[in-house]
N, C-alpha and C. Protein backbone atom coordinates (compact mmCIF):
# COMPACT_ATOMS: atom_id res chain seq x y z
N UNK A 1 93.14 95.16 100.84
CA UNK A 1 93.22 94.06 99.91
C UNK A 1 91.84 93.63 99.45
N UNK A 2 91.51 93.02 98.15
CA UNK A 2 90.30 92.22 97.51
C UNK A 2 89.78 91.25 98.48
N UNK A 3 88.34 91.34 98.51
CA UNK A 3 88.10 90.43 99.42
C UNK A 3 86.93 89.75 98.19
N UNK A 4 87.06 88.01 97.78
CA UNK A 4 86.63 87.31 96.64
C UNK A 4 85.24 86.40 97.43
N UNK A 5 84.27 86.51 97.21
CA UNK A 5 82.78 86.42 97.65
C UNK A 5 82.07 85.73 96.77
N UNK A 6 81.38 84.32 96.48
CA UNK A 6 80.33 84.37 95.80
C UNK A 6 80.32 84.53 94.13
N UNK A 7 81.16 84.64 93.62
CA UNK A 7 81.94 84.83 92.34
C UNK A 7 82.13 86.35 92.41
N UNK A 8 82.30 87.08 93.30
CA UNK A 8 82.46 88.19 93.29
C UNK A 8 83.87 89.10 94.15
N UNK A 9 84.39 90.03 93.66
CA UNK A 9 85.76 90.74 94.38
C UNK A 9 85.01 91.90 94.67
N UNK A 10 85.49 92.27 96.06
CA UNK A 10 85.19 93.69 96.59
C UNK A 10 86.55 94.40 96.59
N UNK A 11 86.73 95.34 96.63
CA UNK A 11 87.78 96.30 96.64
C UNK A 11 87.28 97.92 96.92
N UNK A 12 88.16 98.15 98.08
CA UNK A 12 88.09 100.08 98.20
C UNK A 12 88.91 100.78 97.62
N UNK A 13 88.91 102.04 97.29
CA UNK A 13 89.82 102.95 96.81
C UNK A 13 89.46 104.18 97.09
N UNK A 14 89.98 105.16 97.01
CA UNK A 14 89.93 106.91 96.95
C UNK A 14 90.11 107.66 96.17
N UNK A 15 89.42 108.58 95.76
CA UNK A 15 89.65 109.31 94.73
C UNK A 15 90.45 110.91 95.36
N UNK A 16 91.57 111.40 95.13
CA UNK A 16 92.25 112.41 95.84
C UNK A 16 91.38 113.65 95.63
N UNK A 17 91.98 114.70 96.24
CA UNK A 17 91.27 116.14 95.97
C UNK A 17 91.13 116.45 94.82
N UNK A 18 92.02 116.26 93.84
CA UNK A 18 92.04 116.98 92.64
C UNK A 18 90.35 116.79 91.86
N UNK A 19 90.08 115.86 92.47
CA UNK A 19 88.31 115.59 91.95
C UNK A 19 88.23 115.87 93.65
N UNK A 20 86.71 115.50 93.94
CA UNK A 20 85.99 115.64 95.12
C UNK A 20 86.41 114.98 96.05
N UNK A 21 87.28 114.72 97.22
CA UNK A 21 87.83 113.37 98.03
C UNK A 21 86.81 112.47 97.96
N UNK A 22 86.79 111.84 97.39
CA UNK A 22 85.42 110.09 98.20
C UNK A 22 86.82 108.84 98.10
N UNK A 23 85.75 107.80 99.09
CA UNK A 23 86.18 106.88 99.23
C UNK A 23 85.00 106.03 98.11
N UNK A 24 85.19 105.02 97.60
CA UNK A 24 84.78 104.10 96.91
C UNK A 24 84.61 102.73 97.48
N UNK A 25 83.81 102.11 96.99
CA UNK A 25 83.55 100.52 97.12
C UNK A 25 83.44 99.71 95.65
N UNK A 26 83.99 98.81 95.15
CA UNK A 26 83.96 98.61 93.68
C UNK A 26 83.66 97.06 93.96
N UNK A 27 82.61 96.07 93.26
CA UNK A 27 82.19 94.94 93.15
C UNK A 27 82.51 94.94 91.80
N UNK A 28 82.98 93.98 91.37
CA UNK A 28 83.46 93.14 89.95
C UNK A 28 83.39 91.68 89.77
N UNK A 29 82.90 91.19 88.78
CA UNK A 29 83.26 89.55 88.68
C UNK A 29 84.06 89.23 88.90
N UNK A 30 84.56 87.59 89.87
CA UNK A 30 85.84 87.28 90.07
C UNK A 30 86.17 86.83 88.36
N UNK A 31 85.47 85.71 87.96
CA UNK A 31 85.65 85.60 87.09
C UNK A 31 86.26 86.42 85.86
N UNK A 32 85.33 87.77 85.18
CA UNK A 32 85.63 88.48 84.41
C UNK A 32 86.53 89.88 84.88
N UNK A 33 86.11 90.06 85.73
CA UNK A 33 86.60 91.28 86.41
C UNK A 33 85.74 92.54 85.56
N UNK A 34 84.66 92.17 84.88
CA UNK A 34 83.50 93.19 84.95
C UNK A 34 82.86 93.71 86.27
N UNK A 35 82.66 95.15 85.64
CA UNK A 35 82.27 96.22 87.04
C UNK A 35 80.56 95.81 87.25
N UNK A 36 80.33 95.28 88.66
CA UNK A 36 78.67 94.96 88.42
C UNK A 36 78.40 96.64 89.52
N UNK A 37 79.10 96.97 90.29
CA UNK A 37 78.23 98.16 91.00
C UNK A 37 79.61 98.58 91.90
N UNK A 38 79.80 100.17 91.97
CA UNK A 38 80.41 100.63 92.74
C UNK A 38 79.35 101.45 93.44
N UNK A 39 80.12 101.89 95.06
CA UNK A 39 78.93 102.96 95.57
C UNK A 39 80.46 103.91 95.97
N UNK A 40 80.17 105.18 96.24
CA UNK A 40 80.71 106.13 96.67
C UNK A 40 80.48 107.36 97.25
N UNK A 41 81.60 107.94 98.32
CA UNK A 41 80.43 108.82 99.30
C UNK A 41 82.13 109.55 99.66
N UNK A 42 81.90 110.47 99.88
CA UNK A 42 82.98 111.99 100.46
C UNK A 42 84.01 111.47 101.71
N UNK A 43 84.96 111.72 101.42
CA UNK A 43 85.76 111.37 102.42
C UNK A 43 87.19 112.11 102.38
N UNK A 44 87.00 113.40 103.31
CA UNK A 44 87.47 114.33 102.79
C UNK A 44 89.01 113.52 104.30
N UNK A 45 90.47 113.42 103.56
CA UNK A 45 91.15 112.89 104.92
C UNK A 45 92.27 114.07 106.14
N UNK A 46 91.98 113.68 107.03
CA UNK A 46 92.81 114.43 108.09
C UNK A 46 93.63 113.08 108.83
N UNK A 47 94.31 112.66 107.48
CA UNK A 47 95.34 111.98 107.91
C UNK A 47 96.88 111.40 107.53
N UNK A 48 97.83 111.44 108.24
CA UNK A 48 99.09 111.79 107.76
C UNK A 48 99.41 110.94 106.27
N UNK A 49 98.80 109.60 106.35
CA UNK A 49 98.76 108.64 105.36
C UNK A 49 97.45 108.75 104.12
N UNK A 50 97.56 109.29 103.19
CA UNK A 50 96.14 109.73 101.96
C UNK A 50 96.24 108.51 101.46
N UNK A 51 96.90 107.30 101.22
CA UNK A 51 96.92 106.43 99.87
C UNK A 51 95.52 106.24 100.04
N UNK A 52 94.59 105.82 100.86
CA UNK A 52 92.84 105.40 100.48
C UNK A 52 92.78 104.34 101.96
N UNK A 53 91.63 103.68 101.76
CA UNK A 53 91.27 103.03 102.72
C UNK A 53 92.53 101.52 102.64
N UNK A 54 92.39 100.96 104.34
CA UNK A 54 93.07 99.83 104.56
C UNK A 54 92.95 98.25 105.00
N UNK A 55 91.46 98.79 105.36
CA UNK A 55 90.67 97.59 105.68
C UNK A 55 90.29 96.86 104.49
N UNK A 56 89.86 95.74 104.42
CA UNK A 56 89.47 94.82 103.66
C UNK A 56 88.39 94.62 103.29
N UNK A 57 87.57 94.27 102.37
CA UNK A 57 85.85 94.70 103.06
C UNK A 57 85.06 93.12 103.61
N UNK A 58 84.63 92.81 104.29
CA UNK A 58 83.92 91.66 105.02
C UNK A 58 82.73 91.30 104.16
N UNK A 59 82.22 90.07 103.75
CA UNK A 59 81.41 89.95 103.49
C UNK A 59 80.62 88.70 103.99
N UNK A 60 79.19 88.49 104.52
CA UNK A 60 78.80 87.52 105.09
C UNK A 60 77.46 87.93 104.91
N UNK A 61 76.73 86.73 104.71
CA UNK A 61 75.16 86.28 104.61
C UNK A 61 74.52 87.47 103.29
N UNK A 62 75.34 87.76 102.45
CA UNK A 62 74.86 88.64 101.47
C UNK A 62 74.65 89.84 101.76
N UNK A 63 75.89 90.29 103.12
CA UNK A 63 76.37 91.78 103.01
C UNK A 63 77.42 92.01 102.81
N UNK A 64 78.09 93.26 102.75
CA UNK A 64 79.30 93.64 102.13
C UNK A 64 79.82 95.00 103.52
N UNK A 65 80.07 94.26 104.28
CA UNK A 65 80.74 95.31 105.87
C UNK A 65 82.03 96.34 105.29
N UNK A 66 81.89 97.49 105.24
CA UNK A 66 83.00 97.52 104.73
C UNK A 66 83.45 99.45 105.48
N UNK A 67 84.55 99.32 106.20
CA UNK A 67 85.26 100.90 107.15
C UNK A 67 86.20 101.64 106.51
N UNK A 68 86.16 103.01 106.02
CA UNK A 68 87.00 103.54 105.58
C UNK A 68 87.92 104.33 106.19
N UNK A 69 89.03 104.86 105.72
CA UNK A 69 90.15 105.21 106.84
C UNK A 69 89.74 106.46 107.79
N UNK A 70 88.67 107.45 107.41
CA UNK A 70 88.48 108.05 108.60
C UNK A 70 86.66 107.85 109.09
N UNK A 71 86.60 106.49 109.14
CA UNK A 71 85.62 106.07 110.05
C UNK A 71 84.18 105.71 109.53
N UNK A 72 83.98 106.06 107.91
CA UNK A 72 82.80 105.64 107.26
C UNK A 72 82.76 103.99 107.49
N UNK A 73 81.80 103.72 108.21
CA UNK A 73 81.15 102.33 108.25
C UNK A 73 79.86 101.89 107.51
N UNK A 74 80.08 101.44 106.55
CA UNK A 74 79.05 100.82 105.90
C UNK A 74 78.14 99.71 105.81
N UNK A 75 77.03 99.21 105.48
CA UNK A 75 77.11 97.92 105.34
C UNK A 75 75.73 97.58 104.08
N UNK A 76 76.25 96.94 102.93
CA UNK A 76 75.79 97.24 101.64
C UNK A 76 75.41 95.90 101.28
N UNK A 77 74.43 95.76 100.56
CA UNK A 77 73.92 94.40 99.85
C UNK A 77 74.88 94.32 99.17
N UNK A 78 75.73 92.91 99.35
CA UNK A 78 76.50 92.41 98.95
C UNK A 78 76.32 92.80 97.25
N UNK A 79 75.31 92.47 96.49
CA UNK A 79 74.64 91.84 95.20
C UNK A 79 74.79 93.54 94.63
N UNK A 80 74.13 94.48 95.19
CA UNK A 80 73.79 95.51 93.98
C UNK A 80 74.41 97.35 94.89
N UNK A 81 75.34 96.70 95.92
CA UNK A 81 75.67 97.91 96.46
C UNK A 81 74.72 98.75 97.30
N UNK A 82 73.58 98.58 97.58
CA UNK A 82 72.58 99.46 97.87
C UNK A 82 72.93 99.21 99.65
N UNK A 83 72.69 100.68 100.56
CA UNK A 83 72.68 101.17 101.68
C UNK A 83 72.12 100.48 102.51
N UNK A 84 72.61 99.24 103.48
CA UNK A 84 71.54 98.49 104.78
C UNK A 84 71.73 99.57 105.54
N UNK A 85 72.99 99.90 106.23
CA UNK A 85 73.19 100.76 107.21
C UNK A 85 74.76 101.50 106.89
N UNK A 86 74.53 102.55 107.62
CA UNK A 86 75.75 103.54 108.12
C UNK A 86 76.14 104.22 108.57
N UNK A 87 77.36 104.43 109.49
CA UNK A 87 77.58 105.12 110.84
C UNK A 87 78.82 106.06 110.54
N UNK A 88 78.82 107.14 111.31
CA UNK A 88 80.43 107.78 110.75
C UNK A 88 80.88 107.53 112.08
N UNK A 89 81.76 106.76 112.48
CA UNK A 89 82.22 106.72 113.24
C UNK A 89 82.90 107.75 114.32
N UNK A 90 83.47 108.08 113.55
CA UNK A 90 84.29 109.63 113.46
C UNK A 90 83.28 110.66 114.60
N UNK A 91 81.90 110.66 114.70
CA UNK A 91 81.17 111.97 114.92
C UNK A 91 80.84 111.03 116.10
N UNK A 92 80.48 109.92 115.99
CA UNK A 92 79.32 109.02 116.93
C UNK A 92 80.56 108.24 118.48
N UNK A 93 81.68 108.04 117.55
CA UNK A 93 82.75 107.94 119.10
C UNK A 93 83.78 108.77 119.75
N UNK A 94 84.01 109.45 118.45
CA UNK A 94 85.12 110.77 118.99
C UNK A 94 86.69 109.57 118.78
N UNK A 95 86.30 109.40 117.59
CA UNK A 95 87.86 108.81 117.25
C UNK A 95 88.97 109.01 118.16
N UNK A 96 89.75 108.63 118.42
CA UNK A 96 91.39 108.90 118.52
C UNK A 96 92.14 108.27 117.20
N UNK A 97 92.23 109.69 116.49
CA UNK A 97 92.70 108.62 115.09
C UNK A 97 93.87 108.88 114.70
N UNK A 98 94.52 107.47 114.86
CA UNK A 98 96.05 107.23 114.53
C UNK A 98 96.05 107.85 113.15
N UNK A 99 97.67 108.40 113.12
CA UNK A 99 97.76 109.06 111.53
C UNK A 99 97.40 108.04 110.52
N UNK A 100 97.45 106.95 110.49
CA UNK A 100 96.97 105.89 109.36
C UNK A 100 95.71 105.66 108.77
N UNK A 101 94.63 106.55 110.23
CA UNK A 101 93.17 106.46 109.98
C UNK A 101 92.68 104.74 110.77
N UNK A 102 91.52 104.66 110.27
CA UNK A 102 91.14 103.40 110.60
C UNK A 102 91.16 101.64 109.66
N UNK A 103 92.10 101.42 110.54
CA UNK A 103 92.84 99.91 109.32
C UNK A 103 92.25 98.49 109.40
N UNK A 104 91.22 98.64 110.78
CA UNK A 104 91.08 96.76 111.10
C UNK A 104 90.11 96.56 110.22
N UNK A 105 89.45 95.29 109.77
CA UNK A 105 88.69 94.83 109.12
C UNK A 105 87.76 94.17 109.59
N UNK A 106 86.20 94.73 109.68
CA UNK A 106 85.35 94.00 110.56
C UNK A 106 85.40 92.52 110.58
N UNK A 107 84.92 91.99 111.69
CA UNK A 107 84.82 90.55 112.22
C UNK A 107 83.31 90.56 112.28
N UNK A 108 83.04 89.22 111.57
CA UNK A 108 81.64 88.87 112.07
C UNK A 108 81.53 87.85 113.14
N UNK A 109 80.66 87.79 114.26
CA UNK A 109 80.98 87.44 115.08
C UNK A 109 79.01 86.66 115.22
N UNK A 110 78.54 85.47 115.33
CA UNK A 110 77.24 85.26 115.14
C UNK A 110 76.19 86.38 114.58
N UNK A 111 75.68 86.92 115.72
CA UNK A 111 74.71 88.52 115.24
C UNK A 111 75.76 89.69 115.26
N UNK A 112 77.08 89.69 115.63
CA UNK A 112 77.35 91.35 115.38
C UNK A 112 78.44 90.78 114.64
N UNK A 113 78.85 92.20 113.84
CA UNK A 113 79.58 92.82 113.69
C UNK A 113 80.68 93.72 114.38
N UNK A 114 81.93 93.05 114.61
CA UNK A 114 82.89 93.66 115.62
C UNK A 114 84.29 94.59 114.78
N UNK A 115 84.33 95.91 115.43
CA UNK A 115 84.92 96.79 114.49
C UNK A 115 86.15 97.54 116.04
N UNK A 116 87.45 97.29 115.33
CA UNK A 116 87.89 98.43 116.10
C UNK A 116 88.03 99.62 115.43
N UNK A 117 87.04 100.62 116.48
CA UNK A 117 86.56 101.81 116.51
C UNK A 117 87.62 103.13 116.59
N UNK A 118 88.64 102.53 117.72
CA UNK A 118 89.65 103.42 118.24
C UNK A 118 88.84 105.02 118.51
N UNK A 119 87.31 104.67 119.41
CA UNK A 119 87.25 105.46 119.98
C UNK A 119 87.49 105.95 121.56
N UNK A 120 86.82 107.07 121.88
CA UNK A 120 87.17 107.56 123.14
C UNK A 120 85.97 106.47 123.98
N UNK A 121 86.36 107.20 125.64
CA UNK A 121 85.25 106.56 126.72
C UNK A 121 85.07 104.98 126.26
N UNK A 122 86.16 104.65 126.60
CA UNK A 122 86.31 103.14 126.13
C UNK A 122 85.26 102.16 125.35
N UNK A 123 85.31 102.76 124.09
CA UNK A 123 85.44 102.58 122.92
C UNK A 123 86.23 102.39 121.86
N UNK A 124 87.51 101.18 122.07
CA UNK A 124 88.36 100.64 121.24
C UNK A 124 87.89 99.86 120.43
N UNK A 125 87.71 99.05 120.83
CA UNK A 125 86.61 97.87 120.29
C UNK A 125 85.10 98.78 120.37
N UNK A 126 84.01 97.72 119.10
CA UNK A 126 82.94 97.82 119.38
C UNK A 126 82.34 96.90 118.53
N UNK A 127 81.52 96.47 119.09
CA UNK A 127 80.09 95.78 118.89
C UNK A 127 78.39 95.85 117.98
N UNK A 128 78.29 95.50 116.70
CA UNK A 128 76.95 96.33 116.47
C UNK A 128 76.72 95.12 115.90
N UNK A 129 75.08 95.25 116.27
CA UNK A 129 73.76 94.06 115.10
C UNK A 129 74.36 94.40 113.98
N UNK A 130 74.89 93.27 113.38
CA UNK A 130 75.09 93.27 112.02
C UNK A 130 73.94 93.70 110.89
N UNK A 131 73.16 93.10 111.63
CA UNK A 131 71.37 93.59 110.54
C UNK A 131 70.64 95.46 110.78
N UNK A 132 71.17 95.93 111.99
CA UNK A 132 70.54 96.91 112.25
C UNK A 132 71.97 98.02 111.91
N UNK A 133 73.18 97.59 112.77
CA UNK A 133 74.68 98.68 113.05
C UNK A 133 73.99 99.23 113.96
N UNK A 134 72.85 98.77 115.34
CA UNK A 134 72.91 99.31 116.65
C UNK A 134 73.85 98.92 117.39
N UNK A 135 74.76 99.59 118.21
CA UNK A 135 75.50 99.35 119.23
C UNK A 135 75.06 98.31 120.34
N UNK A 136 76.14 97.00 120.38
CA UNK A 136 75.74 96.00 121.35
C UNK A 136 76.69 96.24 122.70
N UNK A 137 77.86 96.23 122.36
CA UNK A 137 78.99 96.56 123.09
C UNK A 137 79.66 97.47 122.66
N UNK A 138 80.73 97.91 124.10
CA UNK A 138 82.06 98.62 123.20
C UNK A 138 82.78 98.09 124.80
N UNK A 139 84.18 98.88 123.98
CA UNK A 139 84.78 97.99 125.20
C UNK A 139 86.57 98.30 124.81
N UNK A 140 87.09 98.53 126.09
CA UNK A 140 88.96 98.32 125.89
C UNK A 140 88.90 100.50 125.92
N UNK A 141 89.86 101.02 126.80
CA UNK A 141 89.83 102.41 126.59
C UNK A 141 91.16 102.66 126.20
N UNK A 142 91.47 101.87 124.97
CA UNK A 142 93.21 101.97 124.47
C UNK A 142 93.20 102.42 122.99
N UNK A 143 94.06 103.07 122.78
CA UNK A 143 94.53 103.43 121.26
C UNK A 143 94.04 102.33 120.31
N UNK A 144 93.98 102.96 119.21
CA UNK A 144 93.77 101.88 118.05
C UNK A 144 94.86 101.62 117.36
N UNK A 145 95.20 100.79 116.44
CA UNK A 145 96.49 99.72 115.70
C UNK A 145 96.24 100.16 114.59
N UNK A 146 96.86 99.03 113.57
CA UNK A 146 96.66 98.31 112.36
C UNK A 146 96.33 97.14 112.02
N UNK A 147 95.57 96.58 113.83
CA UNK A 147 95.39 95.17 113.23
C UNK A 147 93.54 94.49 113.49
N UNK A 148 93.81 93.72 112.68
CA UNK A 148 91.92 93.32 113.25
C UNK A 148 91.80 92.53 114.13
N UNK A 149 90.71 92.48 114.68
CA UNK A 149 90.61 91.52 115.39
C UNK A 149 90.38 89.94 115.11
N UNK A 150 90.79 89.14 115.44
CA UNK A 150 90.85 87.53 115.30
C UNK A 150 90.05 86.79 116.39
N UNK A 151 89.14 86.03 115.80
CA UNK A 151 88.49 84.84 117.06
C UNK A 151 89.40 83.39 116.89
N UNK A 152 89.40 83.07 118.51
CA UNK A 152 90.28 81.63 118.89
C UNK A 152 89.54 80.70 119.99
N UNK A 153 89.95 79.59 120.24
CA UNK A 153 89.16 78.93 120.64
C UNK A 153 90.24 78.76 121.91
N UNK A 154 89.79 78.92 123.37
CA UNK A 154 90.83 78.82 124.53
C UNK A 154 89.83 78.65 125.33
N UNK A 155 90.20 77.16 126.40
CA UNK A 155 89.51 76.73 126.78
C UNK A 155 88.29 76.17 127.27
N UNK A 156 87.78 76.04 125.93
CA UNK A 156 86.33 75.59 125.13
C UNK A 156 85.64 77.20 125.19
N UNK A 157 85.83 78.12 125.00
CA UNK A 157 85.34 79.26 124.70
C UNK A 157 85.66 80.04 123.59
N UNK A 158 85.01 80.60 123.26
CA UNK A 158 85.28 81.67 122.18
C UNK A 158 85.83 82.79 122.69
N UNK A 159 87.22 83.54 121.70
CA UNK A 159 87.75 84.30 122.67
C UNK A 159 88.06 85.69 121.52
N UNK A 160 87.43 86.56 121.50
CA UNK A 160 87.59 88.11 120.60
C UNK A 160 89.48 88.49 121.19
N UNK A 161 90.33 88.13 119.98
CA UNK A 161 91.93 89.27 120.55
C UNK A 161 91.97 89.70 119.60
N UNK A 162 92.18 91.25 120.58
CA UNK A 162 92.21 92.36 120.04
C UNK A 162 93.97 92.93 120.08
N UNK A 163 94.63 93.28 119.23
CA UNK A 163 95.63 94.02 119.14
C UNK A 163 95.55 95.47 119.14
N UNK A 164 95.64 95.91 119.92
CA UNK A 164 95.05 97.72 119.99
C UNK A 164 97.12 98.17 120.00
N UNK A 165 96.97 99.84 120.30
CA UNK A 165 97.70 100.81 120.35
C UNK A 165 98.62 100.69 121.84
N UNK A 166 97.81 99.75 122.55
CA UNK A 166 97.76 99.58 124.17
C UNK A 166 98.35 98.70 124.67
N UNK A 167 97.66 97.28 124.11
CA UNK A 167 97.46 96.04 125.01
C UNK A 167 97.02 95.62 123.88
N UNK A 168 97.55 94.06 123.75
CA UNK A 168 97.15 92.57 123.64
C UNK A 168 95.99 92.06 124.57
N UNK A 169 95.00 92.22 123.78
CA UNK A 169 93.41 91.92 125.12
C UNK A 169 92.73 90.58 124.73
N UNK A 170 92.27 89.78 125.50
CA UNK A 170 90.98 88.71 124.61
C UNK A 170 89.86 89.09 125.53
N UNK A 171 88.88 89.23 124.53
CA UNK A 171 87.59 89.70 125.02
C UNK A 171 86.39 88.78 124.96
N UNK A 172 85.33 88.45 125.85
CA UNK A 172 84.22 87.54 125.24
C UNK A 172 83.60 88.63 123.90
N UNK A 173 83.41 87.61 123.11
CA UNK A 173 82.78 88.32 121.99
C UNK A 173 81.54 88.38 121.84
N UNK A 174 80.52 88.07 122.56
CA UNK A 174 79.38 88.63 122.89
C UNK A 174 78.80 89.18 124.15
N UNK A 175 79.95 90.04 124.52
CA UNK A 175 79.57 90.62 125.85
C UNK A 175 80.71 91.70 125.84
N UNK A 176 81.98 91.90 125.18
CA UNK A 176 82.61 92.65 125.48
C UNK A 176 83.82 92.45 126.87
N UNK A 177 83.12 91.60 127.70
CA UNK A 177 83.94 91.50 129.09
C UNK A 177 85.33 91.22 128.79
N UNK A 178 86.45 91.62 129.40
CA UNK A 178 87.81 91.25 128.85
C UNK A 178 88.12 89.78 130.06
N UNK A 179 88.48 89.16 129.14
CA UNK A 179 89.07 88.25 129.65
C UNK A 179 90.30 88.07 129.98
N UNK A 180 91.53 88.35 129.55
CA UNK A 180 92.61 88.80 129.80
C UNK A 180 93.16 89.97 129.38
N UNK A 181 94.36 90.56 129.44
CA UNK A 181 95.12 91.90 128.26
C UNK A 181 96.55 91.90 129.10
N UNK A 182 97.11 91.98 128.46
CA UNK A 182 98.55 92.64 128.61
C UNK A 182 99.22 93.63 128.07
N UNK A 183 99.81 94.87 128.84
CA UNK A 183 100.19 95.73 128.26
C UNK A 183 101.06 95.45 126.97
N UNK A 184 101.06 96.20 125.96
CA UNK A 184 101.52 96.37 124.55
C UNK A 184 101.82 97.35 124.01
N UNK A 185 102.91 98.73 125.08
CA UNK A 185 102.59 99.93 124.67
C UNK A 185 103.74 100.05 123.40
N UNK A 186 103.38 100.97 122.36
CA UNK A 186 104.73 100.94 121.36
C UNK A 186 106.30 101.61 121.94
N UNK A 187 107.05 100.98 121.43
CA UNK A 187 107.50 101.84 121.78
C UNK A 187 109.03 102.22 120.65
């Protein structure tokens, strides 16, 4: 879905094989719905679901966070599209990737950026400097979902729940430590 910023809409899309596979990022006026900058990069899919990416794209302090369905993580000046950082997820955790690809929508969380990864070696969740995309945490060794993660406030703390493939978890969100989880297997 559009995520509306600053007088500005972000939106992802895909372009199929019949041209080159990429995934896209498109910035437009909210107002006019003039194109101020798209960026785009290869995203060839190995996954049962092609419609394009599902995440939403995040935007905070004049960046533009934004994960595509098989694991391109970006993170782009909000304003003119241009490259802060980027990780393929895909190569750097060893995905376990649900046929849907990757759907949650980063969380900003003070300094990081919190992404479920739905990788291996418990790497469900993960953790990165929002300013750098170095790894702070990772954390949870369960399947990945379709859902993002949400911060709540339980018993004067801040509490990261995560909906994974697995378990219903709340995690400290600057440390990763789980604070509770309950199994959630599908079934």
């Amino acid at each position: 879905g559009p995520t509306v910023s600053d007088g500005r809409a972000y939106v992802m899309d895909r372009q199929p094989k019949d041209r080159d596979a990429t995934e896209r990022i498109h910035c437009v006026s909210s107002a006019t719905g003039q194109k101020l900058w798209t960026f785009e990069y290869p995203a060839e899919y190995r996954i049962s679901y092609t419609a394009g990416p599902r995440a939403s794209v995040t935007v905070h302090a004049g960046k533009a966070y934004c994960v595509g369905a098989m694991g391109h993580f970006h993170c782009l000046d909000a304003t003119n599209g241009k490259v802060v950082w980027e990780k393929d997820l895909q190569s750097e955790y060893e995905i376990q990737m649900p046929i849907w690809g990757i759907a949650a929508s980063p969380l900003i969380y003070e300094g990081l950026v919190i992404q479920q990864v739905c990788g291996a070696g418990g790497a469900c969740m993960v953790a990165f400097d929002k300013d750098t995309g170095k790894e702070v945490w990772k954390a949870l060794n369960d399947r990945g979902a379709y859902s993002s993660p949400v911060l709540i406030r339980q018993e004067e703390h801040d509490v990261l729940v995560c909906w994974t493939g697995d378990s219903l978890s709340g995690l400290d969100p600057r440390s990763g430590i789980v604070h509770w989880s309950h199994p959630f297997p599908p079934s």
